[in-house]
N, C-alpha and C. Protein backbone atom coordinates (compact mmCIF):
# COMPACT_ATOMS: atom_id res chain seq x y z
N UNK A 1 169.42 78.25 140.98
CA UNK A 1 169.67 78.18 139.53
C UNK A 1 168.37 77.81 138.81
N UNK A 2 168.06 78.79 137.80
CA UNK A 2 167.21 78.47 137.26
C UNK A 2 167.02 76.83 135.98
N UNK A 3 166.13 76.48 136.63
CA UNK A 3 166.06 74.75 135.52
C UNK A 3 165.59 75.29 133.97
N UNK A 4 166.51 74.20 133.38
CA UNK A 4 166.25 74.18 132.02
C UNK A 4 165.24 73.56 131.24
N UNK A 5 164.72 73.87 130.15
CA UNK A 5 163.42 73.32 129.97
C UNK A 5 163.29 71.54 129.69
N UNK A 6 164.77 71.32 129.15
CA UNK A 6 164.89 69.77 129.78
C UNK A 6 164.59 68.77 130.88
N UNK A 7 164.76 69.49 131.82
CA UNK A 7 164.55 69.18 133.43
C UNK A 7 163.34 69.66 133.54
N UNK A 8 162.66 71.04 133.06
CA UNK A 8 161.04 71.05 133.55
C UNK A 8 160.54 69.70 132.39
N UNK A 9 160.81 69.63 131.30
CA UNK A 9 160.32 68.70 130.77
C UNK A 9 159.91 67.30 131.65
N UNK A 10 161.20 67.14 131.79
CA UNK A 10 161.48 65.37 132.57
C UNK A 10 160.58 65.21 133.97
N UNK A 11 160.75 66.96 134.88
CA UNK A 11 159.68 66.95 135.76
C UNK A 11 157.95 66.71 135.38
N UNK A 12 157.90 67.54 134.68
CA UNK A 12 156.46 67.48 133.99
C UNK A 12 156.13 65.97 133.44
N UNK A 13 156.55 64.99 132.97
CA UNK A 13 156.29 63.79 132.66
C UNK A 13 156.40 63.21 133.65
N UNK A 14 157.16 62.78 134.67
CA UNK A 14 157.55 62.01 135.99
C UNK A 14 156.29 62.76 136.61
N UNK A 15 155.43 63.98 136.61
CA UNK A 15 154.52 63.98 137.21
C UNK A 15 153.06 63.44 136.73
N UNK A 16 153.15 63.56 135.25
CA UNK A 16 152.15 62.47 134.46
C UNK A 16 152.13 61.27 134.45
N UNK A 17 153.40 60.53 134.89
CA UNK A 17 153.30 59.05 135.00
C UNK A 17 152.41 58.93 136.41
N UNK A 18 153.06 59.40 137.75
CA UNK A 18 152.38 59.26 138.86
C UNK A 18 151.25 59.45 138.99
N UNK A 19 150.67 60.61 138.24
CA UNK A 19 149.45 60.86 138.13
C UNK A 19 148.75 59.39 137.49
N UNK A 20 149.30 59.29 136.24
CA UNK A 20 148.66 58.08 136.20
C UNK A 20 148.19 56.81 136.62
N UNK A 21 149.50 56.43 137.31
CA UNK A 21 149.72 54.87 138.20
C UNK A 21 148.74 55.17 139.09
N UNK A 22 148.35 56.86 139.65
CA UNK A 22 147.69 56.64 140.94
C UNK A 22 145.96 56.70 140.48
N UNK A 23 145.57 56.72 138.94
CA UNK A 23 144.49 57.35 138.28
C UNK A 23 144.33 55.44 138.03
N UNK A 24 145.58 55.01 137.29
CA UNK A 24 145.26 53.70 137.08
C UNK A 24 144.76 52.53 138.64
N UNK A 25 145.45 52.86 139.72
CA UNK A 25 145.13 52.40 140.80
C UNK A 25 143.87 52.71 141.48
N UNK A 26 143.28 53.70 141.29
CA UNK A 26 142.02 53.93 141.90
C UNK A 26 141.10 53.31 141.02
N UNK A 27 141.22 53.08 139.68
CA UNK A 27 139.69 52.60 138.83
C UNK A 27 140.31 51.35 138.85
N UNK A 28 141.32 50.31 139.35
CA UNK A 28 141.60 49.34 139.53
C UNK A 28 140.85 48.41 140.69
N UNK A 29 140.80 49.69 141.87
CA UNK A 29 140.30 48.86 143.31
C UNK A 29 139.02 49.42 143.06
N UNK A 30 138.05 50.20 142.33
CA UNK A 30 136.74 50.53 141.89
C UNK A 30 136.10 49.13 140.66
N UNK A 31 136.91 48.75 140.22
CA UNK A 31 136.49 47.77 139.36
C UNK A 31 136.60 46.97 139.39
N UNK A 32 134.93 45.86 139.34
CA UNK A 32 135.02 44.35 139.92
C UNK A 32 135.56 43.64 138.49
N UNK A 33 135.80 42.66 139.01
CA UNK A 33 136.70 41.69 137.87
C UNK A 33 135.76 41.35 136.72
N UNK A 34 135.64 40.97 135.06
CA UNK A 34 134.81 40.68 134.34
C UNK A 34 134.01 39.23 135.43
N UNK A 35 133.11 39.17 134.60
CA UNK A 35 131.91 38.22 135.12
C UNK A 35 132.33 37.13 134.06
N UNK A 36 131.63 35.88 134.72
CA UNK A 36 131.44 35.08 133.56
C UNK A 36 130.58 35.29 132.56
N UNK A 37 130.70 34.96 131.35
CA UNK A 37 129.80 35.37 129.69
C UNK A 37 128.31 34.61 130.32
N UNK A 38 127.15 35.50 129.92
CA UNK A 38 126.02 35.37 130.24
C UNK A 38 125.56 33.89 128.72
N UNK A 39 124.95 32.69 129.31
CA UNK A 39 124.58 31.92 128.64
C UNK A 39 123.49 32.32 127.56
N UNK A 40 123.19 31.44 126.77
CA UNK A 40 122.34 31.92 125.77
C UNK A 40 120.78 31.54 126.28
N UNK A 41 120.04 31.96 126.15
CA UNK A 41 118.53 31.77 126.26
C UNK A 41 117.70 31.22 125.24
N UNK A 42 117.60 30.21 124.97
CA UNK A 42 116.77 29.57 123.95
C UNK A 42 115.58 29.05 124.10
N UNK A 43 115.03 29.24 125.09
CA UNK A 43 113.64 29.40 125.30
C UNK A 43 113.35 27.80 125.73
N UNK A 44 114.73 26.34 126.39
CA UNK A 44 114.32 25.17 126.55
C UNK A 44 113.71 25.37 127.39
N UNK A 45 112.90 24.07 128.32
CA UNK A 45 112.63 23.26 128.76
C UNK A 45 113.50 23.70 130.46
N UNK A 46 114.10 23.67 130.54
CA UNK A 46 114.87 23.33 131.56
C UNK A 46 114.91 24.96 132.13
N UNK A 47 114.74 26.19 131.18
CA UNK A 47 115.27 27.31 131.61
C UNK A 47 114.02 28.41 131.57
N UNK A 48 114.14 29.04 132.43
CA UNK A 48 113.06 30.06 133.06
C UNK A 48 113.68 31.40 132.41
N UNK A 49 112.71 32.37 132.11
CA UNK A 49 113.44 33.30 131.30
C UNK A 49 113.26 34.37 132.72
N UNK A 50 112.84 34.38 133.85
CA UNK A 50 112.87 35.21 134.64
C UNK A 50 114.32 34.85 135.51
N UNK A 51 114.70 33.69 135.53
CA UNK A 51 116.30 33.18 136.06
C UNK A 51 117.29 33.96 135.25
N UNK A 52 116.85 34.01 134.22
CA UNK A 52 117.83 34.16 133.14
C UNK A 52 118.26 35.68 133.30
N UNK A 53 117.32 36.36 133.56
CA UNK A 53 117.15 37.85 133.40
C UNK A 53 117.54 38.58 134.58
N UNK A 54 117.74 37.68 135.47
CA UNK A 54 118.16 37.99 136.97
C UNK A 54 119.48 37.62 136.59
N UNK A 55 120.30 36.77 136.11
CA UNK A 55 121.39 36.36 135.91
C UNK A 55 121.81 37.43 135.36
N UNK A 56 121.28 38.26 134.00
CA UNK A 56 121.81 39.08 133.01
C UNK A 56 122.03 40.40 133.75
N UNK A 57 121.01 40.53 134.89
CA UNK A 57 120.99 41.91 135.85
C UNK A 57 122.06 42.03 136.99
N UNK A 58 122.36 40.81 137.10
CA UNK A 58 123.21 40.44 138.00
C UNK A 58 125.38 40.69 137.56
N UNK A 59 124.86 40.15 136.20
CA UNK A 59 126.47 40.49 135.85
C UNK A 59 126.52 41.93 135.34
N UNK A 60 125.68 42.78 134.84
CA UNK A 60 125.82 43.99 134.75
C UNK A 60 126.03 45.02 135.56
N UNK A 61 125.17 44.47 137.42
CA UNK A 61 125.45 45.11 138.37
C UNK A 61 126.58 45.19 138.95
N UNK A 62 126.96 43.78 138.33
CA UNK A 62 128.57 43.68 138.79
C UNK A 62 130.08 44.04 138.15
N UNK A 63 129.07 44.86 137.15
CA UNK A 63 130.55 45.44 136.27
C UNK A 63 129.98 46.63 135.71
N UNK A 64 129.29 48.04 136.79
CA UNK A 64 129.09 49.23 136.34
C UNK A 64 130.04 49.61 135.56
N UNK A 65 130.63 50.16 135.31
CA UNK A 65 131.66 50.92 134.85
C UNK A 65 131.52 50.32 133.52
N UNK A 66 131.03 49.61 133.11
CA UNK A 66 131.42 48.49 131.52
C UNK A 66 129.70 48.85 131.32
N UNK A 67 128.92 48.24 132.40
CA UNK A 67 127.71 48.39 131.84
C UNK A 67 126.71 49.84 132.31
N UNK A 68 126.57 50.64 131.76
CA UNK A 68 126.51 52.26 132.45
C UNK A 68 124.77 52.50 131.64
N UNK A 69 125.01 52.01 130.52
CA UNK A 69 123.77 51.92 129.91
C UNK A 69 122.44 50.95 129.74
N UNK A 70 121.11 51.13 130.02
CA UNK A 70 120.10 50.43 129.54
C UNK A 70 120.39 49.52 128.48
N UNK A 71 120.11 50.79 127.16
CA UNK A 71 120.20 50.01 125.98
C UNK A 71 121.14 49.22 126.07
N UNK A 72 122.19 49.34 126.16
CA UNK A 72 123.56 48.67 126.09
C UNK A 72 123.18 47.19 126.00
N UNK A 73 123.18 46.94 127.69
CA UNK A 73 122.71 45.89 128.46
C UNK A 73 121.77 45.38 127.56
N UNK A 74 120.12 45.78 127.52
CA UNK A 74 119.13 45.29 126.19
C UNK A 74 119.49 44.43 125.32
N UNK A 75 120.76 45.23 124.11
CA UNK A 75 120.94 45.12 122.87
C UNK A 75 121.84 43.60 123.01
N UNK A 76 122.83 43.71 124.33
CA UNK A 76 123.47 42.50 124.82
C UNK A 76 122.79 41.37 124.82
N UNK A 77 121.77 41.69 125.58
CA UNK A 77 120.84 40.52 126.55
C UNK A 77 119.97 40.14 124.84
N UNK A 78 119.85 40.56 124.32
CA UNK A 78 119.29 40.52 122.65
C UNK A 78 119.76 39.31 121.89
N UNK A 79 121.36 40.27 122.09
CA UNK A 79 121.97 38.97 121.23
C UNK A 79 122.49 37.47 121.98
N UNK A 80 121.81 37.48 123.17
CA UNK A 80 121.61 36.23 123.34
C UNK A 80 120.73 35.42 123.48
N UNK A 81 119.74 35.83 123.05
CA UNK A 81 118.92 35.22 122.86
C UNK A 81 118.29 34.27 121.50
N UNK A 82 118.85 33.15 121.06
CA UNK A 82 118.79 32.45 120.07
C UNK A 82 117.69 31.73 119.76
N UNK A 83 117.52 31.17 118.93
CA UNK A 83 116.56 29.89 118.07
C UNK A 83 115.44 30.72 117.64
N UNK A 84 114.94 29.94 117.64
CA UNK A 84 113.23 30.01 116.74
C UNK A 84 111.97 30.88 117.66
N UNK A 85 112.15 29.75 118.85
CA UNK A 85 111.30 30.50 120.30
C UNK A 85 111.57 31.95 120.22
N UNK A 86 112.66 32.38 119.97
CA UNK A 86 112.84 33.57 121.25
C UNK A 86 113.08 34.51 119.76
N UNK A 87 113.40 34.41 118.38
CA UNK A 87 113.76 35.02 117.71
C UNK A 87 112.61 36.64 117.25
N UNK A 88 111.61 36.00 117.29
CA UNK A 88 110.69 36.69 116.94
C UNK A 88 110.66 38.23 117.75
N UNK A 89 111.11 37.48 119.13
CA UNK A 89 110.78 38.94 120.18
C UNK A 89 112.07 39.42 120.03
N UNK A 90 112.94 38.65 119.82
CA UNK A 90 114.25 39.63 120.14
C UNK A 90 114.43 40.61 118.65
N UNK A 91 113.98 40.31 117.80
CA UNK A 91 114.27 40.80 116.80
C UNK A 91 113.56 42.11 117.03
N UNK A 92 111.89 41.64 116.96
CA UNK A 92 110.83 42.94 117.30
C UNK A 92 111.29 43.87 118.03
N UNK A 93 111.63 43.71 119.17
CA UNK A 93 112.37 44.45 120.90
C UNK A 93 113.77 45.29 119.87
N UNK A 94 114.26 44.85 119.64
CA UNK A 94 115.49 45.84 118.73
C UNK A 94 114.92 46.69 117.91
N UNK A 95 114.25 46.35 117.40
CA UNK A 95 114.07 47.22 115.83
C UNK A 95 112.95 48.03 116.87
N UNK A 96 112.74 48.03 117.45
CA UNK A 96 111.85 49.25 118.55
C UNK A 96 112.31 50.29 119.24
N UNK A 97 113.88 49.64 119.61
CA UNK A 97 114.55 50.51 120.40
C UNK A 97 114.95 51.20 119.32
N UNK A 98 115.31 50.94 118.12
CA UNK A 98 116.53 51.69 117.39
C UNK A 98 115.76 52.34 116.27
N UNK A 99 114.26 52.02 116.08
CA UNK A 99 113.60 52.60 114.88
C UNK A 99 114.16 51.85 113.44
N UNK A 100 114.92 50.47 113.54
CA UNK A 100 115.20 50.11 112.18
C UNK A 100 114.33 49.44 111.43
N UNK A 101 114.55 49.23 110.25
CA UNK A 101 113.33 48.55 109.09
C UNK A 101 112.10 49.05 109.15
N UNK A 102 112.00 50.07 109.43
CA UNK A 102 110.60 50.31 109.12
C UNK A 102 109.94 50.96 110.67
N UNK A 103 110.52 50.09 111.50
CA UNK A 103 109.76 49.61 112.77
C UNK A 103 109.57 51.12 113.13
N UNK A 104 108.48 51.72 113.95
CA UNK A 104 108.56 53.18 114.91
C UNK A 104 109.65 53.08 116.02
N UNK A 105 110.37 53.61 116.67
CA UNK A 105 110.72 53.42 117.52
C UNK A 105 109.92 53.93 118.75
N UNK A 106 109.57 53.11 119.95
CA UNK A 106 108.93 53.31 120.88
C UNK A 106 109.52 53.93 122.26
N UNK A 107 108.96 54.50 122.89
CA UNK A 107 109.33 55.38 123.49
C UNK A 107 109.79 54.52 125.46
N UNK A 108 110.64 54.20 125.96
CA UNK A 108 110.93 53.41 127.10
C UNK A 108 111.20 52.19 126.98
N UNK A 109 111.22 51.46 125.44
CA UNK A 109 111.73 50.66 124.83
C UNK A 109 113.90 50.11 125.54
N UNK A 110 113.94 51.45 125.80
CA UNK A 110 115.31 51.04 126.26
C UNK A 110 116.09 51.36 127.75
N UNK A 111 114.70 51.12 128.31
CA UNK A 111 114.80 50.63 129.64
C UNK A 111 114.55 49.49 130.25
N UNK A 112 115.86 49.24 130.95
CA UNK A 112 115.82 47.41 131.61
C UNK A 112 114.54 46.85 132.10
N UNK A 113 113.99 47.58 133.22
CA UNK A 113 112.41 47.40 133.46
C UNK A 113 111.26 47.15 132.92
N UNK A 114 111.38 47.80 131.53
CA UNK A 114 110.73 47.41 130.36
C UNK A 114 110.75 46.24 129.37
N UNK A 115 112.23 46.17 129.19
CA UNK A 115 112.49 44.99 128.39
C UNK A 115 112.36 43.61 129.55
N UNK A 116 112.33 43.75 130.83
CA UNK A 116 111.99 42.35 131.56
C UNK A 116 111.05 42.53 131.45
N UNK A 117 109.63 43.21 132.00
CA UNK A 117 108.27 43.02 132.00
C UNK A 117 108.27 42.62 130.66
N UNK A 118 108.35 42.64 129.36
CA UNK A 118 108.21 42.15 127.97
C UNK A 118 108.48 40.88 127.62
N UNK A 119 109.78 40.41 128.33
CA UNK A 119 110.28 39.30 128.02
C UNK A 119 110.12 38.43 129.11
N UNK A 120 109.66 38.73 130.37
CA UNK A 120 108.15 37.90 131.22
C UNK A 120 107.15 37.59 130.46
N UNK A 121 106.76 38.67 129.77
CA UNK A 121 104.98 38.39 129.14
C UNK A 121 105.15 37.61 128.20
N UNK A 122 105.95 37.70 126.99
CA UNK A 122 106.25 37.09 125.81
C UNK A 122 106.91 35.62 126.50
N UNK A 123 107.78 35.43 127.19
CA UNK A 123 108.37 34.00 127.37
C UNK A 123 108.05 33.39 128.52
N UNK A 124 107.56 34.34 129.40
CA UNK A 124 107.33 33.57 130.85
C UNK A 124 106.09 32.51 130.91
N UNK A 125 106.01 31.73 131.66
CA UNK A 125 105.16 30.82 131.90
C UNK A 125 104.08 31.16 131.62
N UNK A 126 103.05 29.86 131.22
CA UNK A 126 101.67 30.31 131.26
C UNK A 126 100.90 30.83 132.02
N UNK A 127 99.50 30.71 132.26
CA UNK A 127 99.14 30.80 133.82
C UNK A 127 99.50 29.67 134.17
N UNK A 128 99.06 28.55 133.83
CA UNK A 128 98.48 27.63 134.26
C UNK A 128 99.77 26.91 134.56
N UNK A 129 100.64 27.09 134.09
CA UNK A 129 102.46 26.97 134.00
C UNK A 129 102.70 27.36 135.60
N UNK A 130 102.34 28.50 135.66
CA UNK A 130 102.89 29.43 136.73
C UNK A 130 102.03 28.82 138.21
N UNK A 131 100.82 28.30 138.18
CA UNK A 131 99.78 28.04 139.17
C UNK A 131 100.61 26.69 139.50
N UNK A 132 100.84 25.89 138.93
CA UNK A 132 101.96 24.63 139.13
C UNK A 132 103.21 25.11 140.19
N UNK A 133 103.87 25.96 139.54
CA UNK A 133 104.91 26.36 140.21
C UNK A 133 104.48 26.82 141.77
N UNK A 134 103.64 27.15 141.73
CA UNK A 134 103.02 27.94 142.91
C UNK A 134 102.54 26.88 144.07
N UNK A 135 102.20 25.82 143.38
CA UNK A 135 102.22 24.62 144.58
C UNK A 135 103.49 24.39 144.83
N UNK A 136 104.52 23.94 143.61
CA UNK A 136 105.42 23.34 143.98
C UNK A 136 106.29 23.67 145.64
N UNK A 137 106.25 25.60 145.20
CA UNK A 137 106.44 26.40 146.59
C UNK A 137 106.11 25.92 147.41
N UNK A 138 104.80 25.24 147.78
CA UNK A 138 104.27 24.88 148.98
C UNK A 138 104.73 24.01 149.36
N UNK A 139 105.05 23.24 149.01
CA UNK A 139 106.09 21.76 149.53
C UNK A 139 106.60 22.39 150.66
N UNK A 140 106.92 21.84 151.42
CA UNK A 140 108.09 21.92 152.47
C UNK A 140 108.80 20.84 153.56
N UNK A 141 109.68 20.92 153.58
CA UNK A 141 110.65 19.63 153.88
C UNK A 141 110.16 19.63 155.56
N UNK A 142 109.88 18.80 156.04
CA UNK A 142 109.70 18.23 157.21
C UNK A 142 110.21 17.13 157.89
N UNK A 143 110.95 17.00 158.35
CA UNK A 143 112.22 15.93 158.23
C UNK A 143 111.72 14.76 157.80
N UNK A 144 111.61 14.74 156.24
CA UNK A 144 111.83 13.65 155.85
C UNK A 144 112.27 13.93 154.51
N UNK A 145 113.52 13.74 154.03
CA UNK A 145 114.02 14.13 152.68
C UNK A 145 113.01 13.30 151.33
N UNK A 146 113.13 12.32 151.53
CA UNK A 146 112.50 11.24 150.67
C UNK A 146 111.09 11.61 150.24
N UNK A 147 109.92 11.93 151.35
CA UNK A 147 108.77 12.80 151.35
C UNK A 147 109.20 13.72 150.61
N UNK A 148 109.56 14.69 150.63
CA UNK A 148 109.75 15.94 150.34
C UNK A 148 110.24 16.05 148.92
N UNK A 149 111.06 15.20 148.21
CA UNK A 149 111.53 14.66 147.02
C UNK A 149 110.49 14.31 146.35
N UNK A 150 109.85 13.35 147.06
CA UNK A 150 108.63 12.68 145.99
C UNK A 150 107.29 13.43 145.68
N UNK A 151 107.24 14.24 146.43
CA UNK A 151 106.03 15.42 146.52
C UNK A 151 106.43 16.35 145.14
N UNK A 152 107.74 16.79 145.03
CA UNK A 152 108.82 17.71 144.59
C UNK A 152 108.51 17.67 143.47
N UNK A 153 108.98 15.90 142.74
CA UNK A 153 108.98 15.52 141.46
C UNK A 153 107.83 15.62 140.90
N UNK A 154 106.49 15.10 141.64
CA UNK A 154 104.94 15.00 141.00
C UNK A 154 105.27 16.03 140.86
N UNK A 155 105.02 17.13 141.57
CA UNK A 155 104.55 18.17 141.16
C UNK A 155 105.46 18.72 140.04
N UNK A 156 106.73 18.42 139.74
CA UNK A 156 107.31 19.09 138.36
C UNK A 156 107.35 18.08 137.25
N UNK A 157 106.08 16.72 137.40
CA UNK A 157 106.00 16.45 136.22
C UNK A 157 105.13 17.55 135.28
N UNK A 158 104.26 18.34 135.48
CA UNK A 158 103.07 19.18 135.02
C UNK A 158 104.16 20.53 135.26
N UNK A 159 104.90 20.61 135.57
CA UNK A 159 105.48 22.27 135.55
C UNK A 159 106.79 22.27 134.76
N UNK A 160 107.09 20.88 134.48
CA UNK A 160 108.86 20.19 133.48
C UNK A 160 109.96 21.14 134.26
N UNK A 161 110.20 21.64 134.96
CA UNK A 161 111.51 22.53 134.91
C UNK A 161 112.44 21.82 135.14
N UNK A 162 113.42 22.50 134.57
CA UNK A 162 114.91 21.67 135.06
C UNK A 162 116.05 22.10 135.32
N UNK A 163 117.35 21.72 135.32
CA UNK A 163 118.71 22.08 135.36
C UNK A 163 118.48 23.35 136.40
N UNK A 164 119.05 24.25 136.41
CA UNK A 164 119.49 25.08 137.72
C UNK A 164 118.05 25.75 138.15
N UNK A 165 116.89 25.48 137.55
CA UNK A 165 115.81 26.11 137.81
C UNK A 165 115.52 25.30 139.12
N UNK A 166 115.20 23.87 138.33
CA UNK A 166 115.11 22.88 139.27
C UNK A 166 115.70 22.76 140.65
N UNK A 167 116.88 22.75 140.35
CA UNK A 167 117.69 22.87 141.92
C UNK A 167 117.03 24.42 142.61
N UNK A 168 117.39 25.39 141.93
CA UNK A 168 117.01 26.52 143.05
C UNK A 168 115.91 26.56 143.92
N UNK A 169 114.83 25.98 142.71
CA UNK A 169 113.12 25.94 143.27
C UNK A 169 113.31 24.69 144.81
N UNK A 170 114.64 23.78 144.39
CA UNK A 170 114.07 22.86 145.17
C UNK A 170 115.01 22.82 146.73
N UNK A 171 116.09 23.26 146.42
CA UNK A 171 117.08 24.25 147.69
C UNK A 171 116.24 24.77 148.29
N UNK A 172 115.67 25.84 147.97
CA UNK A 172 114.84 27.15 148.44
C UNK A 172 114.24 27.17 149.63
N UNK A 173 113.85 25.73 148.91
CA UNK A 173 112.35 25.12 150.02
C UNK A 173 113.30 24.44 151.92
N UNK A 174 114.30 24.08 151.37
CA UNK A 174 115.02 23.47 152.58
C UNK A 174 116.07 24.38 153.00
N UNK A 175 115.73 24.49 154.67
CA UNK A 175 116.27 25.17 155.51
C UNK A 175 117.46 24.74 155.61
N UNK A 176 118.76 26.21 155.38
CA UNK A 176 120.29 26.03 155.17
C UNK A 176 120.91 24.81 156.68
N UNK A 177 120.23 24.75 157.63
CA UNK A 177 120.83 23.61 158.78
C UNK A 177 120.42 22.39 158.25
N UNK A 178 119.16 22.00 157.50
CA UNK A 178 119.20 21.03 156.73
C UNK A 178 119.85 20.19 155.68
N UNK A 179 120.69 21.28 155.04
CA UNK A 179 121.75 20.82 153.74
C UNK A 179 122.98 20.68 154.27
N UNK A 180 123.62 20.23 155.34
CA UNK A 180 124.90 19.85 155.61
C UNK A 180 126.06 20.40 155.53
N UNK A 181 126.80 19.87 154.73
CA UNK A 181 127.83 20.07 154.20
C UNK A 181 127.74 20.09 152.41
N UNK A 182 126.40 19.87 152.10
CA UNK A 182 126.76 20.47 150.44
C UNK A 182 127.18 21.39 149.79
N UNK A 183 127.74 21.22 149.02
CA UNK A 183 128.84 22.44 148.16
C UNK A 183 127.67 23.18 147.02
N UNK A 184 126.91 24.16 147.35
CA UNK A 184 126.18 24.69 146.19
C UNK A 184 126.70 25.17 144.94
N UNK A 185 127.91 25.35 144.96
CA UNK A 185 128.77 25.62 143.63
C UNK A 185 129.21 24.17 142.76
N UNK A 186 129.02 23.79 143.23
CA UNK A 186 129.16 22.60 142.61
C UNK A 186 128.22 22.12 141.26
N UNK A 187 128.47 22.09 140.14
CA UNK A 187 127.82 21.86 138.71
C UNK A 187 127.54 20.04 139.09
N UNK A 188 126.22 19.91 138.74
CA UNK A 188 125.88 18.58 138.42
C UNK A 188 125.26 18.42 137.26
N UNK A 189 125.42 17.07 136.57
CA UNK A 189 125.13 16.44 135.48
C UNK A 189 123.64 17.01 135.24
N UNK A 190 122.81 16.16 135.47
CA UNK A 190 121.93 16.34 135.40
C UNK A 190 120.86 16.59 137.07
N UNK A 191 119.30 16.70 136.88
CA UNK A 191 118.41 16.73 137.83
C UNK A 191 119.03 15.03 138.79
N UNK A 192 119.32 13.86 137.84
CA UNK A 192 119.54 12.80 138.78
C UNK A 192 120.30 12.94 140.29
N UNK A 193 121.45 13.73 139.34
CA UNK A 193 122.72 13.54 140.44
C UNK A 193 122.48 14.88 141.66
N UNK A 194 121.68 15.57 141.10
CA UNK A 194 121.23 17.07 141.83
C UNK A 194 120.62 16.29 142.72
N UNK A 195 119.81 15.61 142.98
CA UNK A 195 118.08 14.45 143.97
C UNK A 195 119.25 13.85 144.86
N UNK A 196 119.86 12.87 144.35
CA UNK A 196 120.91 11.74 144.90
C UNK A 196 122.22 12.67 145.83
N UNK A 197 122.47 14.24 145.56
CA UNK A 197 123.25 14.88 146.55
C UNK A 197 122.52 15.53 147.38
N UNK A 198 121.33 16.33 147.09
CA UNK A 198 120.57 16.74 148.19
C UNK A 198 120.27 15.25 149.25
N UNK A 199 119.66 14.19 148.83
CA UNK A 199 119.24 13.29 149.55
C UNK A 199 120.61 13.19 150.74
N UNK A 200 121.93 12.86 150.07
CA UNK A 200 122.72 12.14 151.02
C UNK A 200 122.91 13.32 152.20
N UNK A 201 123.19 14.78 151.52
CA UNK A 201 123.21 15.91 152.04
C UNK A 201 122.86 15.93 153.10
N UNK A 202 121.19 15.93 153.19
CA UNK A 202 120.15 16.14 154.36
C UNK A 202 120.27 15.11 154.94
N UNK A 203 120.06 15.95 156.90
CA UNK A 203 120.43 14.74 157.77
C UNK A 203 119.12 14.72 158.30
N UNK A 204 118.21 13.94 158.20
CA UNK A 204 116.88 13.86 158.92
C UNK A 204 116.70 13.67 160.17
């Protein structure tokens, strides 16, 4: 018996739903979960704009599908960048990519590679900033935590870094059988309480 166009109807939709559920299920197990919101960059004391930029590369890699574009990403990473320090470039860096106010628009302006080498040169350390850091590297823990701490600190009175810069630079240096049982996810107050958990951490 031939079906009525009611029934091809009802078929034809019951085959668009499935289609769907199975269209919705595949970009479901293709897509990583949102990231946490990328912090703002204000050019303190405590924060490295090359951390920062690894952070910003990092949640974009982790949510292709959302982030597909350069500019995109750029114009993002732009608007977080706040205050006084950082205003000047972020403003300039836009009105480059997009040709507004006046500005020419420049040509590779809205490629990621570009906008980090820029926002290295413009915010990254001095030399003489950076030659500090470059000892600090040299440190290395030799079983003695306390040594290795006090070496740590001189050397980041002349280089100031802090908060998660601080810890990474100073993890880095100590070999993972050295840190125990510390929880690296773990948020601390400040640099104090960061010194006082590595210390108890490490078993000499």
């Amino acid at each position: 018996m031939e079906k009525t166009d009611e029934e091809k109807y009802r078929e034809a939709t019951e085959d668009e739903i499935r289609f769907s559920r199975a269209l919705g299920k595949a970009i479901g197990e293709t897509t990583k979960l949102p990231a946490k919101a990328l912090s703002e960059y204000k050019h303190a004391k405590h924060q490295d704009i090359r951390f920062w930029l690894t952070t910003c590369k990092d949640m974009f890699d982790g949510n292709p599908y959302q982030w597909q574009d350069d500019a995109d990403c750029i114009k993002y990473a732009l608007s977080k960048m706040k205050g006084a320090q950082v205003a000047s470039f972020a403003m300039a860096y836009r009105n480059q990519i997009t040709g507004e106010l006046g500005h020419t628009r420049q040509e590779g302006y809205e490629l990621w590679d570009l906008f980090a080498e820029q926002g290295i040169s413009h915010l990254g350390p001095t030399h003489d900033g950076e030659k500090v850091i470059q000892e600090m590297l040299k440190v290395r823990y030799k079983n003695g935590i306390n040594h290795f701490l006090q070496q740590f600190k001189n050397w980041n009175v002349k280089a100031e870094v802090t908060g998660m810069v601080f810890q990474k630079l100073s993890r880095d240096q100590l070999p993972d059988e050295a840190l125990g049982q510390m929880l690296m996810h773990e948020e601390y107050a400040d640099d104090r309480d960061w010194i006082e958990a590595l210390r108890q951490a490490v078993c000499d």
